[in-house]
C-alpha atoms as a PDB file:
ATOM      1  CA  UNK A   1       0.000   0.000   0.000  1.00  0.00           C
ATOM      2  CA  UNK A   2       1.367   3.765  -0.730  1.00  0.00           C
ATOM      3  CA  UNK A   3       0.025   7.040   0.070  1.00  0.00           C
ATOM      4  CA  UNK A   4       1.031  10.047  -1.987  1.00  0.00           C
ATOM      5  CA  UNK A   5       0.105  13.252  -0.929  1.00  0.00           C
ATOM      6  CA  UNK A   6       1.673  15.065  -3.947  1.00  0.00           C
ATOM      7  CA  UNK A   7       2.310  18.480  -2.437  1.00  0.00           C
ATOM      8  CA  UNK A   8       3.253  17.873   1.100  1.00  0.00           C
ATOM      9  CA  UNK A   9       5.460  14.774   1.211  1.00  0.00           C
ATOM     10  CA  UNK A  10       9.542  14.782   0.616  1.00  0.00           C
ATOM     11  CA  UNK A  11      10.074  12.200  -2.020  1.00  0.00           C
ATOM     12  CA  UNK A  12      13.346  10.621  -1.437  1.00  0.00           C
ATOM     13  CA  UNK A  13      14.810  13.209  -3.415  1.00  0.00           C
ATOM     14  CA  UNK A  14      12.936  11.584  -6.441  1.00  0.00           C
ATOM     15  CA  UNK A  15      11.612  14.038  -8.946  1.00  0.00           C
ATOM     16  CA  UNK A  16       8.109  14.416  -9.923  1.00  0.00           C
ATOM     17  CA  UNK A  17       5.680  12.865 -13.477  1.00  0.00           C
ATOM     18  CA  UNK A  18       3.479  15.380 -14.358  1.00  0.00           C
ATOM     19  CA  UNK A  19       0.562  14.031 -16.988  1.00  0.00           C
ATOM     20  CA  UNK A  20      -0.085  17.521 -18.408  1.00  0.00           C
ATOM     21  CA  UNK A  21      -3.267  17.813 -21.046  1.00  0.00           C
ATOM     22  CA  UNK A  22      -2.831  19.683 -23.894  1.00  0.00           C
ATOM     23  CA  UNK A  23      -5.385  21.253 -26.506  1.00  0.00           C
ATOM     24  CA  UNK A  24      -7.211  18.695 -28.511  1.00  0.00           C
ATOM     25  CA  UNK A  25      -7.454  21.477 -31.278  1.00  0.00           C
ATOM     26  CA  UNK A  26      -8.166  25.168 -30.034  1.00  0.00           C
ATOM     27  CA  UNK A  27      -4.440  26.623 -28.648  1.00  0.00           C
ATOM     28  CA  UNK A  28      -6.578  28.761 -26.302  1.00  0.00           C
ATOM     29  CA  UNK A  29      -8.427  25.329 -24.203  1.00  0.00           C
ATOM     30  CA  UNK A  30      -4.798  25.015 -22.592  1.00  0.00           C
ATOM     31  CA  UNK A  31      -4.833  25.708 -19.083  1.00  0.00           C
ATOM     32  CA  UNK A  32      -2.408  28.355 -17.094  1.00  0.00           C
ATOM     33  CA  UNK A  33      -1.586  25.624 -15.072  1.00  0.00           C
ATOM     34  CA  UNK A  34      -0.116  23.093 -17.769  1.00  0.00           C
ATOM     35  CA  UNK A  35       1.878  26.133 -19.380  1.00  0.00           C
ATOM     36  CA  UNK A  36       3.762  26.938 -15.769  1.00  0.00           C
ATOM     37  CA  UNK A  37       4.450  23.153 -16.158  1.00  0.00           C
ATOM     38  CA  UNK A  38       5.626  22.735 -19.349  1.00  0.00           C
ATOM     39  CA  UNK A  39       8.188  26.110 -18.455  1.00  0.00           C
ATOM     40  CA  UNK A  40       9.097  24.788 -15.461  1.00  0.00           C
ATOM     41  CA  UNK A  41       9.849  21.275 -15.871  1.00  0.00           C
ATOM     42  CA  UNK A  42      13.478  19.853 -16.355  1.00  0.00           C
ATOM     43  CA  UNK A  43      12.163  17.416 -19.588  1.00  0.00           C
ATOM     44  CA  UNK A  44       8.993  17.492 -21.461  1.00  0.00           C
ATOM     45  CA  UNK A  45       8.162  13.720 -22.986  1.00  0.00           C
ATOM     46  CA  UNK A  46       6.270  13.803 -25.938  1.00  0.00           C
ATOM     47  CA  UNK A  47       4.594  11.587 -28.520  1.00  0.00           C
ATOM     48  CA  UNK A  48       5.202  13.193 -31.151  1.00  0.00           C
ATOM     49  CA  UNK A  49       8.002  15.708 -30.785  1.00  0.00           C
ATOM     50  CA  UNK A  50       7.249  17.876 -33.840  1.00  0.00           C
ATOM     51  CA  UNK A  51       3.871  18.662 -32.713  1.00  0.00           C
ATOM     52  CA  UNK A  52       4.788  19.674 -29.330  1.00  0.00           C
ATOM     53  CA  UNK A  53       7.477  21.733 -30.877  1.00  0.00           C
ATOM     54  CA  UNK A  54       4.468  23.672 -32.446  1.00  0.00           C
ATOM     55  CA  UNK A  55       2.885  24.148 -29.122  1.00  0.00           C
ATOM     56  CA  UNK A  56       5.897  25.096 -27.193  1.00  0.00           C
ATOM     57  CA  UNK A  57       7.208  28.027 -30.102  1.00  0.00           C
ATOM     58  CA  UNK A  58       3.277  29.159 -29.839  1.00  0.00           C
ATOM     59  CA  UNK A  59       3.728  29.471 -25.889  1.00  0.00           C
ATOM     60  CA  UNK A  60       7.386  30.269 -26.014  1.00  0.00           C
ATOM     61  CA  UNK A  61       8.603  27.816 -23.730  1.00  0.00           C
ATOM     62  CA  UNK A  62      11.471  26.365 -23.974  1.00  0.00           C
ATOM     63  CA  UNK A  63      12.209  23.394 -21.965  1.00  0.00           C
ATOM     64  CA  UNK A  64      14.146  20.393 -23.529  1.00  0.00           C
ATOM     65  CA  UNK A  65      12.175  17.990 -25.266  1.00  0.00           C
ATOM     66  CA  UNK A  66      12.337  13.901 -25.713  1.00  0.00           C
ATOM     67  CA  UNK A  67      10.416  11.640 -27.641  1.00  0.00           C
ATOM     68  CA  UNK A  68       8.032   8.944 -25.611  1.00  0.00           C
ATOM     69  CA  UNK A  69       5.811   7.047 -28.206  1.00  0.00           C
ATOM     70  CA  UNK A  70       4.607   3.599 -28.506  1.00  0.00           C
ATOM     71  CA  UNK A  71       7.200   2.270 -30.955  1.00  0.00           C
ATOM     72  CA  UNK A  72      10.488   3.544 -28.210  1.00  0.00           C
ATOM     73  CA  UNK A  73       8.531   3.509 -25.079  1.00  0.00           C
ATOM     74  CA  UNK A  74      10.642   0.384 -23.326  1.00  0.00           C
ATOM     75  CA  UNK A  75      14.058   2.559 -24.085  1.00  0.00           C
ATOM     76  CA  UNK A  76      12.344   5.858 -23.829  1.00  0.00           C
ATOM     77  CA  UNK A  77      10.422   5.005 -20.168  1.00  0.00           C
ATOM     78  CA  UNK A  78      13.678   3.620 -19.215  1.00  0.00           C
ATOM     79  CA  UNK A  79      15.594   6.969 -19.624  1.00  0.00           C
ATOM     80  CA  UNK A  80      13.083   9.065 -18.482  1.00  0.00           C
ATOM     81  CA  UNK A  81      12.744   7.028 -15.106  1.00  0.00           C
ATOM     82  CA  UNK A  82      16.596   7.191 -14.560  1.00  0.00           C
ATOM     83  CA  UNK A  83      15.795  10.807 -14.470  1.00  0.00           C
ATOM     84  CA  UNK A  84      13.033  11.460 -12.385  1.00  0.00           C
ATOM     85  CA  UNK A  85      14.903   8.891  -9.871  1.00  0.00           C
ATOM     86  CA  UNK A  86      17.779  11.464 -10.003  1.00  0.00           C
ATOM     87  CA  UNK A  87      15.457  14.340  -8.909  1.00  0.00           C
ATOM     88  CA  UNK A  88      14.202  15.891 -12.416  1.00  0.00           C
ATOM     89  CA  UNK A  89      10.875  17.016 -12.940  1.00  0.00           C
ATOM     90  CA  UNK A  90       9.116  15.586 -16.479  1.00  0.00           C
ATOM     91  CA  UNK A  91       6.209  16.831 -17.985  1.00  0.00           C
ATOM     92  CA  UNK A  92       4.187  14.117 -19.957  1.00  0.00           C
ATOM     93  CA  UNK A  93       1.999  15.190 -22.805  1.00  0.00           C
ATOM     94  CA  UNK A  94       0.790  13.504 -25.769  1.00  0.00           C
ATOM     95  CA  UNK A  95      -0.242  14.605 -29.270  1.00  0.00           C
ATOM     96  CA  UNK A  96      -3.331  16.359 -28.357  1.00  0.00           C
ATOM     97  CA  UNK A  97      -5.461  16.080 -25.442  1.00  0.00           C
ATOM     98  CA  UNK A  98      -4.404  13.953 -22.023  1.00  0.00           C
ATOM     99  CA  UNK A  99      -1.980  11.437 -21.662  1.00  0.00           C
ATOM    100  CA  UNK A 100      -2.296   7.824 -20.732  1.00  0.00           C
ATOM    101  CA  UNK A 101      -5.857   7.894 -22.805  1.00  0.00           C
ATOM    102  CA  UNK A 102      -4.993   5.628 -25.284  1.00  0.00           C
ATOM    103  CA  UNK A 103      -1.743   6.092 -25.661  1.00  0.00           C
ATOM    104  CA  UNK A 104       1.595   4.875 -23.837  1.00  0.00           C
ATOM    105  CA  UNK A 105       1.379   7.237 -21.296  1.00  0.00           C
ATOM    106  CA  UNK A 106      -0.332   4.973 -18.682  1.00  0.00           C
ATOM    107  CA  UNK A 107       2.589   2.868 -18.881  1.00  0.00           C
ATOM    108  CA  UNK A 108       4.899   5.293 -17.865  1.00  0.00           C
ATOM    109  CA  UNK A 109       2.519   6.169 -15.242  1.00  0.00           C
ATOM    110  CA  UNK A 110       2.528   3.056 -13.853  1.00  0.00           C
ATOM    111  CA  UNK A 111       6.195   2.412 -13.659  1.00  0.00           C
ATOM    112  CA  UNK A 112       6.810   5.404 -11.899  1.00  0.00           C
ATOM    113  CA  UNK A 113       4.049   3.988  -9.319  1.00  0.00           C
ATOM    114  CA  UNK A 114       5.979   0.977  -9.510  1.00  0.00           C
ATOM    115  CA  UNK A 115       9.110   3.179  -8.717  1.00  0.00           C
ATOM    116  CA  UNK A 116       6.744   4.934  -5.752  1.00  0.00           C
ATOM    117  CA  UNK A 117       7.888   8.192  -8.160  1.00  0.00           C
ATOM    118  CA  UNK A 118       4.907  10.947  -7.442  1.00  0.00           C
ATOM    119  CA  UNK A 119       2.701  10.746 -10.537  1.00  0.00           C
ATOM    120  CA  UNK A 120       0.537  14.212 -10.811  1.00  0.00           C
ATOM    121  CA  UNK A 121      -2.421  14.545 -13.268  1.00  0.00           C
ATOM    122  CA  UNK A 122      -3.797  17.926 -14.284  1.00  0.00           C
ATOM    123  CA  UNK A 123      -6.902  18.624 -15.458  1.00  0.00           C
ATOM    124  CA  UNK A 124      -7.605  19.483 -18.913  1.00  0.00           C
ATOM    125  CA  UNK A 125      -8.662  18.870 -22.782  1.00  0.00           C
ATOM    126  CA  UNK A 126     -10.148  15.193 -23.495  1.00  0.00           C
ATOM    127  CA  UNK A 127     -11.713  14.033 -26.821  1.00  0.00           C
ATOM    128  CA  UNK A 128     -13.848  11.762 -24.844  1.00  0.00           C
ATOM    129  CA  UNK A 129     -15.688  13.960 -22.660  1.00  0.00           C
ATOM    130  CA  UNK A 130     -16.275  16.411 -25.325  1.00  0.00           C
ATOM    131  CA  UNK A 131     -17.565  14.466 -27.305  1.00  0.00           C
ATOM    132  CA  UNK A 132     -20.394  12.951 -24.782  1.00  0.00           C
ATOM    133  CA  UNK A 133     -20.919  15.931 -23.126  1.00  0.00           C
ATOM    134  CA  UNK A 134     -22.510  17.738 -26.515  1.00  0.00           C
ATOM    135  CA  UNK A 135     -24.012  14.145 -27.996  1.00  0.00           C
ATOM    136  CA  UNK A 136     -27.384  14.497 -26.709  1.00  0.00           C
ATOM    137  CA  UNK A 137     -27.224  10.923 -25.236  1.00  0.00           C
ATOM    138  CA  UNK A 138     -27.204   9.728 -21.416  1.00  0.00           C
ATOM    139  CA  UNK A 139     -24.159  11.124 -19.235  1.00  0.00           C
ATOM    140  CA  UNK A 140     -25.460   9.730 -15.883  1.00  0.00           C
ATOM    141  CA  UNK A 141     -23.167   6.348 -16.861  1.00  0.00           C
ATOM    142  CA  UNK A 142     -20.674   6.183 -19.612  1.00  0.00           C
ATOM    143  CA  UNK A 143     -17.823   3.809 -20.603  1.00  0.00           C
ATOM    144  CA  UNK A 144     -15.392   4.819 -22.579  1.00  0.00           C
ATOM    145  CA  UNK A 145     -13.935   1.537 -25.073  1.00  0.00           C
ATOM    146  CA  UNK A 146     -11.185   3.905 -26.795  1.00  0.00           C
ATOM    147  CA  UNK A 147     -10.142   2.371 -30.461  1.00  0.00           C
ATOM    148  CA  UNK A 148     -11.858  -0.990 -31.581  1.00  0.00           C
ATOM    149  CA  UNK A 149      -9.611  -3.459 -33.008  1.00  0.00           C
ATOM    150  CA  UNK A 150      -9.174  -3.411 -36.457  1.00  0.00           C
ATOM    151  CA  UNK A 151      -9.145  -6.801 -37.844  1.00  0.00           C
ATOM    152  CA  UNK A 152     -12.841  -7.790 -38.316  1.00  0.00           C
ATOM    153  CA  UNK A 153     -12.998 -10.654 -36.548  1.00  0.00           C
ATOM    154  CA  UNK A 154     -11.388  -8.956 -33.163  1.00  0.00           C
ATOM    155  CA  UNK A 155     -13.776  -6.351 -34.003  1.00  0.00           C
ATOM    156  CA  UNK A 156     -17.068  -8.230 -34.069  1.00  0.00           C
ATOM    157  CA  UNK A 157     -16.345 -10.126 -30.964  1.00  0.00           C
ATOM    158  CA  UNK A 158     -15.489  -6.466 -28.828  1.00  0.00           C
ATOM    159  CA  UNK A 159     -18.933  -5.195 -30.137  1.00  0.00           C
ATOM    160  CA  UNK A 160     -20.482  -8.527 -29.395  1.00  0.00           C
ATOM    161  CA  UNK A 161     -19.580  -7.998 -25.763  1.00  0.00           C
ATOM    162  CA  UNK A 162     -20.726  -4.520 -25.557  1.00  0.00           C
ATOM    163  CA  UNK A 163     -23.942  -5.329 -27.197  1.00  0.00           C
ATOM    164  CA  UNK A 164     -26.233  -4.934 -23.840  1.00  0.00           C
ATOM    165  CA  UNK A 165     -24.203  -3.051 -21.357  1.00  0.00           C
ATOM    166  CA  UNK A 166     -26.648  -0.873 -20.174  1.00  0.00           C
ATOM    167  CA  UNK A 167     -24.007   2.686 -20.631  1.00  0.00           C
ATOM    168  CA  UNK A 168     -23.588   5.081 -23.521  1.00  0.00           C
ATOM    169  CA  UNK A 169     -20.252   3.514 -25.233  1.00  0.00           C
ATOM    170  CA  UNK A 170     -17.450   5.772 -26.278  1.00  0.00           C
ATOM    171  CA  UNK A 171     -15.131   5.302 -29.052  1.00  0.00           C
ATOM    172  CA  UNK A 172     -12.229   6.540 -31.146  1.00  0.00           C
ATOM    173  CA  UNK A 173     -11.707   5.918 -34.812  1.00  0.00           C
ATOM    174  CA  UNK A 174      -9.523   7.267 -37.627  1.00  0.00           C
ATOM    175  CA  UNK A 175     -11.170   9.197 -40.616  1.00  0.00           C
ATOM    176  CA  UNK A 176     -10.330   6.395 -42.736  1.00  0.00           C
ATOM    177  CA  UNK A 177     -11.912   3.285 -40.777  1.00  0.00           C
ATOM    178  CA  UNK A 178     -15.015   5.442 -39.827  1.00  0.00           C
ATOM    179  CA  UNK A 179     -17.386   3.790 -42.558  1.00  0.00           C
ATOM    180  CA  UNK A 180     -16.772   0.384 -42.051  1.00  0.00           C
ATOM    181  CA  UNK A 181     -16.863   0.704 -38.005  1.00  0.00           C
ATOM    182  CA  UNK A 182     -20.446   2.230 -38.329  1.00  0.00           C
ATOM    183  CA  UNK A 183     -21.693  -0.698 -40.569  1.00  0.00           C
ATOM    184  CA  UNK A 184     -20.197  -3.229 -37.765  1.00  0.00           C
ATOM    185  CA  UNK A 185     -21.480  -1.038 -35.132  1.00  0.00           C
ATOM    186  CA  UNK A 186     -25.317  -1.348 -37.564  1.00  0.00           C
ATOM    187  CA  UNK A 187     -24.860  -4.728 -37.817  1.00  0.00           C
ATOM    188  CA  UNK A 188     -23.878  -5.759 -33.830  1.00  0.00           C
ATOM    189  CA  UNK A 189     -26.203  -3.363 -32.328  1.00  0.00           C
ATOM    190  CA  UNK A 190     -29.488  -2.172 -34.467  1.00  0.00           C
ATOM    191  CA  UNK A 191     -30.429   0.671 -35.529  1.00  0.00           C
ATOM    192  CA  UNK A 192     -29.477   2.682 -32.678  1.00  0.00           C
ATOM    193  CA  UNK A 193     -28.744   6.317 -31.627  1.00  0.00           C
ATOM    194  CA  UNK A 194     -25.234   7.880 -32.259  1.00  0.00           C
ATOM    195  CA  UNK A 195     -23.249  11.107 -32.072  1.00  0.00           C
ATOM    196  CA  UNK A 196     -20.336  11.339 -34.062  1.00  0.00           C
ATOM    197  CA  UNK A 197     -18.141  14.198 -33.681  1.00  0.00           C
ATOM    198  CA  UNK A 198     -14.603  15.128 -35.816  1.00  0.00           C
ATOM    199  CA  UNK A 199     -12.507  18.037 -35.543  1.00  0.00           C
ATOM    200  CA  UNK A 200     -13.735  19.029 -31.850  1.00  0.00           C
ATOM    201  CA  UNK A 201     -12.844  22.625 -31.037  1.00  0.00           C
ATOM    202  CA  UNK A 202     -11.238  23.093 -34.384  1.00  0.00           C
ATOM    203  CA  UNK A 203     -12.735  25.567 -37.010  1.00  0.00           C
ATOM    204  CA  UNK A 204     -14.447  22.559 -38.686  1.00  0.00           C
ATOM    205  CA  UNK A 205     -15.781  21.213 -35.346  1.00  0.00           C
ATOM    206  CA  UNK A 206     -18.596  19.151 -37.008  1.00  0.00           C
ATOM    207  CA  UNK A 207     -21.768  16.514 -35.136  1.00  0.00           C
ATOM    208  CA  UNK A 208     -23.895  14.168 -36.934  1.00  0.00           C
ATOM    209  CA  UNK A 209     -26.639  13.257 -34.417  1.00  0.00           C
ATOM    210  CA  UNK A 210     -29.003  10.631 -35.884  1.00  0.00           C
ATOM    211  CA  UNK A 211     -29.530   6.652 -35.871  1.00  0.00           C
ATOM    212  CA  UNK A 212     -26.460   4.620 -37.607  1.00  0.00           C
ATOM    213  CA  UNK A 213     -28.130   4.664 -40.633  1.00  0.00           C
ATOM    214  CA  UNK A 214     -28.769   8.270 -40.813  1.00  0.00           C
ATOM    215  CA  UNK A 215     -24.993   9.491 -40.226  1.00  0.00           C
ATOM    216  CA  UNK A 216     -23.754   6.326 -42.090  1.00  0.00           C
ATOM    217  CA  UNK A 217     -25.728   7.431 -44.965  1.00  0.00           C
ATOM    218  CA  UNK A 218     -24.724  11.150 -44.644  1.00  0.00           C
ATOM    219  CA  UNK A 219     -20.862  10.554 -44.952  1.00  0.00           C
ATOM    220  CA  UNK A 220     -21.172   8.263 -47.411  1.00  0.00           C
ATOM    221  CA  UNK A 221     -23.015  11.056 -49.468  1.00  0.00           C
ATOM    222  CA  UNK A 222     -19.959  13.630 -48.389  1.00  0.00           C
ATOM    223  CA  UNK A 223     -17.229  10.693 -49.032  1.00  0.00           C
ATOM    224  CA  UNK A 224     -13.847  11.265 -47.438  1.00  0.00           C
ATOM    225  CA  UNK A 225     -14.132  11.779 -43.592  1.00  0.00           C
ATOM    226  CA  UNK A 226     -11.438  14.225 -42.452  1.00  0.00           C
ATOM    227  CA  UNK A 227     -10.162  14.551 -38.761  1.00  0.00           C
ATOM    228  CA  UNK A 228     -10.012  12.054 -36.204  1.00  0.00           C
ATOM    229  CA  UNK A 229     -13.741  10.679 -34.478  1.00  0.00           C
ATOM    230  CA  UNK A 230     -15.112  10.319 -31.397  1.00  0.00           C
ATOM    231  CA  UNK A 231     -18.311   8.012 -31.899  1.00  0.00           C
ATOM    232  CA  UNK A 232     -20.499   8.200 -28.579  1.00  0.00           C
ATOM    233  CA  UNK A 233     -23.016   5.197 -29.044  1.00  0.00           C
ATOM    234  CA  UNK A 234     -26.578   4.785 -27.226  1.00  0.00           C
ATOM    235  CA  UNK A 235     -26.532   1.742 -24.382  1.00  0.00           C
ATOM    236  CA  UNK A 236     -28.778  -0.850 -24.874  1.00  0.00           C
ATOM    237  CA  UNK A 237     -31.087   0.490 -22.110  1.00  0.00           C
ATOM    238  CA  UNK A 238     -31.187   4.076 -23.573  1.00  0.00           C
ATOM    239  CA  UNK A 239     -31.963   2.254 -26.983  1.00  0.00           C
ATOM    240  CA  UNK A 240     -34.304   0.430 -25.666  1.00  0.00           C
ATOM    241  CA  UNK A 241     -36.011   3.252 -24.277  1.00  0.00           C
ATOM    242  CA  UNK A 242     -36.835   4.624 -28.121  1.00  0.00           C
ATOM    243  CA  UNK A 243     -38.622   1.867 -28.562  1.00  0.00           C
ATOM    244  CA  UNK A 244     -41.246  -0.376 -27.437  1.00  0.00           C
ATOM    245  CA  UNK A 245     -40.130  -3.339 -29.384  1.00  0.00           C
ATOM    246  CA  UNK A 246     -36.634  -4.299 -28.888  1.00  0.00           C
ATOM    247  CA  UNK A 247     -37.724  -7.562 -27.077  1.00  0.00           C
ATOM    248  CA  UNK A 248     -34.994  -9.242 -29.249  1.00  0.00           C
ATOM    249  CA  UNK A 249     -32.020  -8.200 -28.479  1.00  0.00           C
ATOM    250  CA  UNK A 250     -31.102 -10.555 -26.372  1.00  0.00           C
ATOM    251  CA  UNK A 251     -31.737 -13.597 -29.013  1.00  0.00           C
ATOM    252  CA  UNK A 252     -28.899 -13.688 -32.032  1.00  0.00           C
ATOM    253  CA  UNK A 253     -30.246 -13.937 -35.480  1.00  0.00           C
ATOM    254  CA  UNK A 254     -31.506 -17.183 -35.869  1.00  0.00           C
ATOM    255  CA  UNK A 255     -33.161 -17.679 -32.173  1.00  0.00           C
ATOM    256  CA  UNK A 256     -35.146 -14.338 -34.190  1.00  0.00           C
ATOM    257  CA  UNK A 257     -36.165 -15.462 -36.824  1.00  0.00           C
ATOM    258  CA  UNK A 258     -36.873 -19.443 -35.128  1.00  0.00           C
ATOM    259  CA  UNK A 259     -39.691 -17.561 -32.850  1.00  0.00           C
ATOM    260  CA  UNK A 260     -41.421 -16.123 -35.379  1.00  0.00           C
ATOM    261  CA  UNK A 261     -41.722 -19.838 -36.785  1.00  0.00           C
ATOM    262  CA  UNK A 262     -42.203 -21.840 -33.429  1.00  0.00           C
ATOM    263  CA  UNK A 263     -44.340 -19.187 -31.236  1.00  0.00           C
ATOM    264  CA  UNK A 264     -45.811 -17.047 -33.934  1.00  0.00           C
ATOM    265  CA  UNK A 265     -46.335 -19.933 -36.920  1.00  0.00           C
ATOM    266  CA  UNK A 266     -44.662 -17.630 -39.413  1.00  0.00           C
ATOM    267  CA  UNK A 267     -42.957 -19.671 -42.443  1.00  0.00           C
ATOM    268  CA  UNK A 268     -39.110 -18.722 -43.129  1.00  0.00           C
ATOM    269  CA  UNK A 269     -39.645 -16.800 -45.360  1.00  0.00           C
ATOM    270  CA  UNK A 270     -41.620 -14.228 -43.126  1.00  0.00           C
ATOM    271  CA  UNK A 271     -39.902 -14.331 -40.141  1.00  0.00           C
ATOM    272  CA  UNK A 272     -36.824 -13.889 -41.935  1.00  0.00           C
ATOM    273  CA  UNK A 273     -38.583 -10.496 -43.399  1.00  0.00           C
ATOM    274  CA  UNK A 274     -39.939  -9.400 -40.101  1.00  0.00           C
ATOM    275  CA  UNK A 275     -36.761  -9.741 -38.441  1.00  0.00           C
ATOM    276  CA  UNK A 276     -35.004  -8.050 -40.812  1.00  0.00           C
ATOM    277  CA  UNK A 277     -37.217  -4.930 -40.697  1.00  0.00           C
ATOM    278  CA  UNK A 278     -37.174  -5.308 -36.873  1.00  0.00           C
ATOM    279  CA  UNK A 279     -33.298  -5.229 -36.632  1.00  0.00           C
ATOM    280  CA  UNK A 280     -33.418  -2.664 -39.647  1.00  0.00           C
ATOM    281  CA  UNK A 281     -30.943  -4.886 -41.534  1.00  0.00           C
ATOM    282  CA  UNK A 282     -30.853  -6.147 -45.243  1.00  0.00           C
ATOM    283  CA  UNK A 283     -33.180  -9.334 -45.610  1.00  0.00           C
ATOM    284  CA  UNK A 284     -30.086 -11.108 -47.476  1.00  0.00           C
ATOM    285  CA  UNK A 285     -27.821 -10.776 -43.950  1.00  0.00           C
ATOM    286  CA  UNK A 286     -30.833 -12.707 -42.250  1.00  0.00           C
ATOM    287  CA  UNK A 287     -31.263 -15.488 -44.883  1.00  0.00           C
ATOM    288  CA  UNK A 288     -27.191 -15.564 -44.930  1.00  0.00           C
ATOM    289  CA  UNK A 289     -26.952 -15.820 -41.111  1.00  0.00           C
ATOM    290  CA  UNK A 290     -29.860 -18.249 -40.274  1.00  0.00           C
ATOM    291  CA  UNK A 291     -29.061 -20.691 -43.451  1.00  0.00           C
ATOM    292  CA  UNK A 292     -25.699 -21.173 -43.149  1.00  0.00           C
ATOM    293  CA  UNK A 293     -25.579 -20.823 -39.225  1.00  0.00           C
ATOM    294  CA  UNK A 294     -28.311 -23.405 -38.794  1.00  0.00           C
ATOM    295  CA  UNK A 295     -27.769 -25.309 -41.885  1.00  0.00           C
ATOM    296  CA  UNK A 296     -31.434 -25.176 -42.251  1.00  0.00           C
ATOM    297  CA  UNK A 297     -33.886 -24.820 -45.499  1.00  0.00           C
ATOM    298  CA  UNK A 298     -37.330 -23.325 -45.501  1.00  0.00           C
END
C-alpha cells in the first residue's frame, strides 16, 4: 500500500511525473496551469516531438524535449525514469489532449508507481468527454472503449460484448476506418442512436446526431471523412427506451427469426422479413446468417 500526498510529502529526493493535457485542437483550451508546467519542468516527454514543438514556439517555452511514443517507449520510459529517480521534474503530454488515454502514457505512469515516483495529473482537454458531453445521449453512466480493433474478426467479438451493457459507449476511430466501423457497429447493435463528432474545437468542429443509418448514410453522401472521431453510441437500455419493441435483443439472429416460426407460426420466409425490418438490416444478412448458421432450409 502507498500514500502520496503530492504536495506535502519529501520524495526521497525523487523528482516528480506530471501528466499535463494539452489542446485537442483550439491553442486557447490550454490551461495556465499546464503552461507553468511545461516552463518549469526539467524534460517534457512527448509523442510526437514535432507537434509539441508547435505548441511550445506558440507558448514560447522552452524546456528540452524527448520523444516517448509507442514504438520507443521500453528505451524511452527507461531513460526518463533514470531521471526522475535522479530528482528531475518531467512533464508528460501527448499529441493532443491527455496522456495515458490511449496512448503509452499509462505505462509510464505506472512504472513510476511501480518506482513509488509521485505521478501528478492535471486537469484538462479530453476528446472523450467532449464528445459525450454535446451528444445528446445519457451522461449519468458512460464507458469509454477507446479504439476498436481493427481486424474484423477482433472487431465483431469487442462489439459482441458490448452489445447490452446498459451505458452510452465511447469510441475513437480514424477518418479512414469510420465507414466500415459504423456498418459493424449497424450490424452488432441495431439501428441505434449515435453522435459522431470530428474536428472538436477546431474551425471545422462538425456533429452528426441521428440513428447509424442516418450518419452512415450522410458521410457516405460527403465521401472522405477528415479529422479524427469520437463516436459516442446509445446503451442498450437508452436504446431500448426509443422503442417499445426491442424484445430481441437478447436472441442472435436465428433464435429471431426461429420464434417467429415456433411461437408465432410464421414460415421462413416471413420471419426472416420481419426480423429483418425489426433489426433494420438487409433481408439477405438474415437469410445468410440463419441458413448457413443453422444449416437449415425453408
Amino acid at each position: 500500500m502507498e500514500e502520496q500526498i503530492s504536495f506535502q510529502t519529501a520524495h526521497e529526493g525523487k523528482g516528480t511525473l506530471y501528466l499535463v493535457p494539452t489542446p485537442i485542437g483550439n491553442l486557447d483550451d490550454i490551461t495556465f496551469r499546464a503552461l507553468e508546467i511545461l516552463k518549469t519542468a526539467d524534460i517534457v516527454a512527448a509523442e510526437d516531438t514535432r507537434n509539441t514543438m508547435k505548441l511550445c514556439a506558440h507558448f514560447e517555452i522552452h524546456t528540452p524535449l524527448v520523444s516517448y511514443h509507442e514504438h520507443n517507449k521500453r528505451a524511452s520510459g527507461e531513460k526518463l525514469i533514470a531521471e526522475l529517480l535522479s530528482g528531475k521534474t518531467v512533464a508528460l503530454v501527448t499529441d493532443a489532449g491527455t496522456p495515458g488515454i490511449s496512448d503509452p502514457g499509462a505505462d509510464l505512469a505506472a512504472s513510476c508507481i511501480g518506482q513509488k515516483i509521485p505521478v501528478v495529473p492535471l486537469p484538462g482537454a479530453n476528446a472523450a468527454v467532449t464528445g459525450l458531453i454535446a451528444s445528446g445521449l445519457s451522461t449519468d453512466h458512460f464507458l469509454f472503449y477507446g479504439f476498436l480493433p481493427r481486424q474484423k474478426k477482433e472487431r465483431t467479438q469487442a462489439l459482441q460484448a458490448l452489445t447490452g451493457l446498459p451505458y452510452t459507449l465511447v469510441f475513437y476511430e480514424s477518418p479512414r476506418r469510420i465507414l466500415h466501423t459504423l456498418k459493424d457497429l449497424h450490424e452488432a447493435f441495431g439501428d441505434r442512436k449515435i453522435s459522431l463528432s470530428k474536428e472538436l474545437t477546431k474551425r471545422f468542429e462538425t456533429f452528426f446526431r441521428g440513428k447509424i443509418t442516418d450518419v452512415l448514410s450522410s458521410l457516405e453522401e460527403k465521401g472522405e471523412v477528415k479529422g479524427e472521431v469520437c463516436l459516442i453510441v446509445a446503451g442498450a437500455e437508452e436504446a431500448q427506451k426509443q422503442t417499445d419493441d426491442l424484445w430481441w435483443r437478447i436472441l442472435d439472429v436465428s433464435a429471431h427469426v426461429d420464434h417467429y416460426v415456433k411461437d408465432k407460426n410464421m414460415t421462413v420466409r416471413d420471419a426472416i422479413k420481419q426480423t429483418a425490418v425489426d433489426r433494420s438490416v438487409p433481408k439477405r444478412d438474415v437469410y445468410r446468417i440463419y441458413h448457413h448458421t443453422d444449416d437449415k432450409s425453408g
